[in-house]
N, C-alpha and C. Protein backbone atom coordinates (compact mmCIF):
# COMPACT_ATOMS: atom_id res chain seq x y z
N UNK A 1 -182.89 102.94 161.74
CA UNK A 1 -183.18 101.93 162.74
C UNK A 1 -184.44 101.15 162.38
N UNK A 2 -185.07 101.44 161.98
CA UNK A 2 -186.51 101.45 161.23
C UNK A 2 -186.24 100.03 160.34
N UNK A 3 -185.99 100.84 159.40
CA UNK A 3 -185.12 100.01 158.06
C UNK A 3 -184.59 98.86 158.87
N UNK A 4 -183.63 99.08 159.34
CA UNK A 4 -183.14 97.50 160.07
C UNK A 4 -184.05 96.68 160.75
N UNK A 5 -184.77 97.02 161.51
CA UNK A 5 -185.91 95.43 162.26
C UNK A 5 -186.98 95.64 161.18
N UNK A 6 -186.92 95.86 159.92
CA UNK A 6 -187.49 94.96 158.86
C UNK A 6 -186.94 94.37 158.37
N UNK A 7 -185.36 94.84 157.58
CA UNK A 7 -184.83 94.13 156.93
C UNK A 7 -184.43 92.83 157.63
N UNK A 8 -184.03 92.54 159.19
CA UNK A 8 -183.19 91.80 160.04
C UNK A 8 -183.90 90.61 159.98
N UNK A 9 -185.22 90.15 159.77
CA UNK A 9 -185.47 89.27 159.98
C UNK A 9 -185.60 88.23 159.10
N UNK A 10 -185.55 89.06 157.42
CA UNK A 10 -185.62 88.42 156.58
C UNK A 10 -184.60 87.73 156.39
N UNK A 11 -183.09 88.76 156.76
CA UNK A 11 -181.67 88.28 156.64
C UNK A 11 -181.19 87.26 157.41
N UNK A 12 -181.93 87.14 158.73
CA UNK A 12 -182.07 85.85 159.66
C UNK A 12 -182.76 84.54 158.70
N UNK A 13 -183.82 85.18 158.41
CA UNK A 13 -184.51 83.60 157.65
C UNK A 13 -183.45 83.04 156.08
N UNK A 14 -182.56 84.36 155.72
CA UNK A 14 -181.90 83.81 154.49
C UNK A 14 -180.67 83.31 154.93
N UNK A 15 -180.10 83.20 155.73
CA UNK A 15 -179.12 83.01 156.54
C UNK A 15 -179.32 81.54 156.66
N UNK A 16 -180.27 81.21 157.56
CA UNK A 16 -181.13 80.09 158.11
C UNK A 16 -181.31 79.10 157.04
N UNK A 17 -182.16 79.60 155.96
CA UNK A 17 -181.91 78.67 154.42
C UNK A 17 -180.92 78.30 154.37
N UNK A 18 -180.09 79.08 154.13
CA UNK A 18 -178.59 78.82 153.23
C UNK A 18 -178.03 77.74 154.23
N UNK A 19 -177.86 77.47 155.21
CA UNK A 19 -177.32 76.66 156.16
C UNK A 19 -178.01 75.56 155.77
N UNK A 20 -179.36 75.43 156.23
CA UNK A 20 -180.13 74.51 155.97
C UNK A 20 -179.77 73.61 154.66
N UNK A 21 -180.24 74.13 153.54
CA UNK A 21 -179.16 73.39 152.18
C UNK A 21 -178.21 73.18 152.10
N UNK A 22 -177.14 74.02 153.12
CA UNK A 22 -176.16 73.63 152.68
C UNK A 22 -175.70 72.00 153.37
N UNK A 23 -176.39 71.98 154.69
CA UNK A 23 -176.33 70.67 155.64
C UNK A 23 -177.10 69.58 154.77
N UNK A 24 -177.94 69.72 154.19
CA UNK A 24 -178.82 68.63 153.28
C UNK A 24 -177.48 68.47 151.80
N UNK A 25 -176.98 69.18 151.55
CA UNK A 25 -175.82 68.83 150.52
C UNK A 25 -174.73 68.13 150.51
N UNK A 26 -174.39 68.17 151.98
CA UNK A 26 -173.51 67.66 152.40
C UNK A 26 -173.54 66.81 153.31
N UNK A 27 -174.85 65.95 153.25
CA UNK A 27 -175.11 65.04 154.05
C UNK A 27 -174.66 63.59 153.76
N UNK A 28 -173.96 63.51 152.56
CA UNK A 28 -173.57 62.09 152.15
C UNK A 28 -174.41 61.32 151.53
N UNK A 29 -175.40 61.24 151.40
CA UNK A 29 -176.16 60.30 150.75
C UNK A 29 -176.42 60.25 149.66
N UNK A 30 -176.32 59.29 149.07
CA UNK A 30 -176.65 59.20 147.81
C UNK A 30 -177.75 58.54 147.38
N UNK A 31 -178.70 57.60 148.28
CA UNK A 31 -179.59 57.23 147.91
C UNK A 31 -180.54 57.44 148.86
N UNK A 32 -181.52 58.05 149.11
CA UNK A 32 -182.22 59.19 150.62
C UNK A 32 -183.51 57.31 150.99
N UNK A 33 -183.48 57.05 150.01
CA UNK A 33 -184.40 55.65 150.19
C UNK A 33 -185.91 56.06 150.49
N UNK A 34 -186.70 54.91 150.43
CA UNK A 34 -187.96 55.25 150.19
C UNK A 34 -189.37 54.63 150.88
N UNK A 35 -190.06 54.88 151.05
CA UNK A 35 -191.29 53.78 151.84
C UNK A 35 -192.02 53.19 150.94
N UNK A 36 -191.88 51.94 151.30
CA UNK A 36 -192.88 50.78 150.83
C UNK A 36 -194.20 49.86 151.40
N UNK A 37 -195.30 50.05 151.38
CA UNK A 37 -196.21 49.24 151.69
C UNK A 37 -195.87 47.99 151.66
N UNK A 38 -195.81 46.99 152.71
CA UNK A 38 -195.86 46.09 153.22
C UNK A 38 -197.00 45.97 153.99
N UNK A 39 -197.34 44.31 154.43
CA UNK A 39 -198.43 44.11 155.01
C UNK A 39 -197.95 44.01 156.38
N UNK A 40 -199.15 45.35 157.16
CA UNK A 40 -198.98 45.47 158.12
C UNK A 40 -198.51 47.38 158.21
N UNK A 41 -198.26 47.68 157.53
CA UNK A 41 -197.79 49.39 157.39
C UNK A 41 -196.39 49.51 156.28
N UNK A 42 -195.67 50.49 156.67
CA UNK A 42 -195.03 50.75 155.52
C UNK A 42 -193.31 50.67 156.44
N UNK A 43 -192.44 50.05 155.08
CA UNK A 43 -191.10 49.92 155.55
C UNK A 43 -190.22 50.79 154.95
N UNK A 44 -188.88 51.07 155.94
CA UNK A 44 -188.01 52.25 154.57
C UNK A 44 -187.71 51.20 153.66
N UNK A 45 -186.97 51.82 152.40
CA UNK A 45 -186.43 50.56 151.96
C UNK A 45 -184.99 51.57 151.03
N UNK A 46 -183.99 51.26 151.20
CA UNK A 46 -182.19 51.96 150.66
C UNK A 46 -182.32 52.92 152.01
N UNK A 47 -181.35 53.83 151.56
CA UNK A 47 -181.51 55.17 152.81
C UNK A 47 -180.19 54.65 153.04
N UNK A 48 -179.85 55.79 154.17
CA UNK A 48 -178.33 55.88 154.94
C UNK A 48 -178.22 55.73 156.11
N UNK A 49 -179.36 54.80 156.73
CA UNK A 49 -179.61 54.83 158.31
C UNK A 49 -179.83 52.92 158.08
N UNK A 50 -178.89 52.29 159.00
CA UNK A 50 -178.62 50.62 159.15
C UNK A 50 -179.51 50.73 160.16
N UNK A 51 -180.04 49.22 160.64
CA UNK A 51 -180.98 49.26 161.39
C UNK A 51 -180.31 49.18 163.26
N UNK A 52 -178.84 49.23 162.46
CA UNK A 52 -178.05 49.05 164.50
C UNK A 52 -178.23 50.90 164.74
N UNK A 53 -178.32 51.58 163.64
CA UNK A 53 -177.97 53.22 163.54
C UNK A 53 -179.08 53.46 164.59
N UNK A 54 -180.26 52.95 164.84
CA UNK A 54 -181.47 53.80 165.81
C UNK A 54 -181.86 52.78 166.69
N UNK A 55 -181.93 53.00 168.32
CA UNK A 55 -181.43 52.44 169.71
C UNK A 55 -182.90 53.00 170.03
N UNK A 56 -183.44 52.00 169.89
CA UNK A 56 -185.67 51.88 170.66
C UNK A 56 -185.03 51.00 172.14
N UNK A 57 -185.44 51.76 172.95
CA UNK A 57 -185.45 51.23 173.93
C UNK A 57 -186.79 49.65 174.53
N UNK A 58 -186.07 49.14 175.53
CA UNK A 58 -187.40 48.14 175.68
C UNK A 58 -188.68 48.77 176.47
N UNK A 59 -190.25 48.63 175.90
CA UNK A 59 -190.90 48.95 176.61
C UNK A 59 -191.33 48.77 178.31
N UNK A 60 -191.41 49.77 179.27
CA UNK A 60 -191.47 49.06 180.51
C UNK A 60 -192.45 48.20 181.08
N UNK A 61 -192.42 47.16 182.10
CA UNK A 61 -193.38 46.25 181.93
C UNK A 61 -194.77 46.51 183.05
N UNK A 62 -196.11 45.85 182.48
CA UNK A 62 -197.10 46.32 182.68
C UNK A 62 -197.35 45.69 184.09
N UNK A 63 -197.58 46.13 184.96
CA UNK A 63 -198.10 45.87 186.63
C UNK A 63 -199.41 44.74 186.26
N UNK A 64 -199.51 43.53 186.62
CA UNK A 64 -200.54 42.29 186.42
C UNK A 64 -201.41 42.71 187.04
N UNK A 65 -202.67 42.64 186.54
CA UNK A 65 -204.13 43.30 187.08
C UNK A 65 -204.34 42.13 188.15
N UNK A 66 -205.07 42.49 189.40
CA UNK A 66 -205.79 41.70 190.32
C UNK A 66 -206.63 40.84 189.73
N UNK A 67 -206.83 39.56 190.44
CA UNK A 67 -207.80 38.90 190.08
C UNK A 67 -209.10 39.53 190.22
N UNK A 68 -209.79 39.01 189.27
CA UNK A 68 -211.50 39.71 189.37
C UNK A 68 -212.29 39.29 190.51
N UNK A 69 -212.99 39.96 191.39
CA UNK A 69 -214.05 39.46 192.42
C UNK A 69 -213.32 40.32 193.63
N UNK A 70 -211.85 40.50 193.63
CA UNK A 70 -211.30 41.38 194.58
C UNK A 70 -211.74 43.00 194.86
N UNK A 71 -211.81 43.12 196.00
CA UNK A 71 -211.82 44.53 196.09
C UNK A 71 -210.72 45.32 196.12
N UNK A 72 -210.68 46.41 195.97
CA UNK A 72 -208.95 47.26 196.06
C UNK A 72 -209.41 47.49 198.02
N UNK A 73 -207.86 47.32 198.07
CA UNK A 73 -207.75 47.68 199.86
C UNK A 73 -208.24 49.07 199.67
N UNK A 74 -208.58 49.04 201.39
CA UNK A 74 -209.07 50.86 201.34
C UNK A 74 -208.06 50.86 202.25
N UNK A 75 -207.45 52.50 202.90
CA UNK A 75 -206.97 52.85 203.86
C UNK A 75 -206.20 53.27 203.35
């Protein structure tokens, strides 16, 4: 019993690998693409992801600050 919850966890983590590679092998790609400095930060550039593939939502919009000289209501 001993022997087993040592050995078990290693066999979990080799288990875990093997899946892991095996999903990166068979992921289709053939060209994983790469980042490029551009001005302003960095862009992918090849890869297997189109730019319709990832859905950014619109940011929500910011509440217009009071004019200055106002006080905030109390109560």
């Amino acid at each position: 019993m001993t022997r087993l919850r040592a050995i078990a966890p290693l066999l979990v983590a080799a288990v875990l690998t093997a899946i892991a590679v095996f999903t990166v092998k068979s992921a289709g790609c053939d060209d994983p693409g790469r980042y490029e400095l551009v001005a302003g930060g960095y862009q992918l550039v090849g890869g297997c992801i189109a730019p319709g593939d990832l859905v950014v939502p619109e940011p929500a919009p910011v509440a217009p600050l009071p004019p200055s000289g106002t006080a905030p209501a109390k109560g």
